[in-house]
Protein backbone atom coordinates (compact mmCIF):
# COMPACT_ATOMS: atom_id res chain seq x y z
CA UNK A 1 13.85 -11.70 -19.20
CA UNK A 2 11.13 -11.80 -17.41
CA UNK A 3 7.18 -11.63 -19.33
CA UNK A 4 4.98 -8.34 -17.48
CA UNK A 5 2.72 -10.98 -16.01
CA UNK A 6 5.42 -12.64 -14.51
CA UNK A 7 6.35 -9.95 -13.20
CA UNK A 8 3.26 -8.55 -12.08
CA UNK A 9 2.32 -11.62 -10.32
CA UNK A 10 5.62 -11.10 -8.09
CA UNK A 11 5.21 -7.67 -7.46
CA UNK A 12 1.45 -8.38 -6.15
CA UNK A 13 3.03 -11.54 -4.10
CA UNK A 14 5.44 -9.25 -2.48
CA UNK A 15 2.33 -6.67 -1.73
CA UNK A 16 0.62 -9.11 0.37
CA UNK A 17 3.45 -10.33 2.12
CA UNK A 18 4.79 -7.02 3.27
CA UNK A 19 1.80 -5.17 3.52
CA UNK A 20 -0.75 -6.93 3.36
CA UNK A 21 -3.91 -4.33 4.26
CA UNK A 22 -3.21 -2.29 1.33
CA UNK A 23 -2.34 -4.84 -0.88
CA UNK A 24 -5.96 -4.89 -1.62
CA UNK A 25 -5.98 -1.29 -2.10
CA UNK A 26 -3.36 -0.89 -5.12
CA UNK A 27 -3.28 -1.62 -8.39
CA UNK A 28 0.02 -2.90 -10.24
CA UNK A 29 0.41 -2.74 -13.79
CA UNK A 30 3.55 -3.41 -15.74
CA UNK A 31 4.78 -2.96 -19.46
CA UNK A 32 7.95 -3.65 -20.79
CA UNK A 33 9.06 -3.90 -17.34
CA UNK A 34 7.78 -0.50 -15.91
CA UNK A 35 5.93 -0.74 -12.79
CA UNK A 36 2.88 1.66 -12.62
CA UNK A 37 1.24 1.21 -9.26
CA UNK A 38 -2.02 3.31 -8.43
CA UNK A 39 -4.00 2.86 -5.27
CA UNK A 40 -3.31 3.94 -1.34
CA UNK A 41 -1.47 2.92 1.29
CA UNK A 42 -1.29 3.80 4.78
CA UNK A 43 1.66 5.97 5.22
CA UNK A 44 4.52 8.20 3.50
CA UNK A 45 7.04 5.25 4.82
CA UNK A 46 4.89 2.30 3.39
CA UNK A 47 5.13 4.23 0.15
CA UNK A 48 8.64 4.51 0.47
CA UNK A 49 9.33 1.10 1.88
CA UNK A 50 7.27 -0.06 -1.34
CA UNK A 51 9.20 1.35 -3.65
CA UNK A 52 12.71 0.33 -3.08
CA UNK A 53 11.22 -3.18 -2.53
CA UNK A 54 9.78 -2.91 -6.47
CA UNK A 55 13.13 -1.14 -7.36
CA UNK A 56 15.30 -4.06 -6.48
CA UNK A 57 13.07 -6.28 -8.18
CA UNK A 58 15.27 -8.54 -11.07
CA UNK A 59 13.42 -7.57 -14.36
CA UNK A 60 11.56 -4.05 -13.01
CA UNK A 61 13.15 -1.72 -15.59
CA UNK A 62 11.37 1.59 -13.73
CA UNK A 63 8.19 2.61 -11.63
CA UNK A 64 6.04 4.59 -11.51
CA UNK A 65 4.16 5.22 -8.00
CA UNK A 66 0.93 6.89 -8.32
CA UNK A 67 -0.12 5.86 -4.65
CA UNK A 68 -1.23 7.87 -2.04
CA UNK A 69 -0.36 8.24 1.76
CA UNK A 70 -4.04 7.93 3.43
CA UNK A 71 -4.24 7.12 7.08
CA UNK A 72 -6.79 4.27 7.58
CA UNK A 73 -9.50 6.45 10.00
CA UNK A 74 -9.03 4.84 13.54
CA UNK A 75 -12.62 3.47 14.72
CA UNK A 76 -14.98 6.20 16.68
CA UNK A 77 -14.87 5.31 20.15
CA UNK A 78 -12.22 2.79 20.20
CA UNK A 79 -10.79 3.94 23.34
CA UNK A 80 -12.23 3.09 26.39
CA UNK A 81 -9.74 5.89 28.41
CA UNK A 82 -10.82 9.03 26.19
CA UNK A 83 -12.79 11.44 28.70
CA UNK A 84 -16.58 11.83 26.77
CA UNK A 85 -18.32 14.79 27.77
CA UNK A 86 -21.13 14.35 30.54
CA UNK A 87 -24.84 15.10 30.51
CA UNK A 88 -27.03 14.82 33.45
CA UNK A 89 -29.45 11.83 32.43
CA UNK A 90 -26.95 10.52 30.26
């Protein structure tokens, strides 16, 4: 059987190699082999996809997902084609 650190060191290697921008964002804790994860991640799918990935893990004996779905805010402006309002003198 696998020790929690092990373990825990797997489950964050597997966070930053499928998803890797909210890998930073989560926290992973386990104890005797139950997976609490806390943090946010970018979508209702990532959660999802997260979990079954942990789940199938050899040695996770449960999880617990405390994560939330939050939508990284897209950039003001980004888009060169969105019609801005105009001013005369602008």
């Amino acid at each position: 059987m696998k020790s929690d650190s092990d373990l825990r060191d797997e489950i964050q290697v597997e966070l930053v190699q499928q998803f890797s921008a909210d890998a930073q964002r989560m926290d992973v804790q386990v104890l005797d082999g139950v997976v609490t994860l806390t943090g946010n991640v970018g979508s209702d799918l990532d959660r999802w996809r997260l979990d079954d990935a942990i789940r199938k893990m050899p040695g996770v004996r449960g999880l617990i997902d405390k994560t939330m779905a939050v939508p990284e805010a897209p950039l003001a402006n980004s888009d060169p084609d969105i019609a801005r309002p105009w001013f005369p003198g602008s």
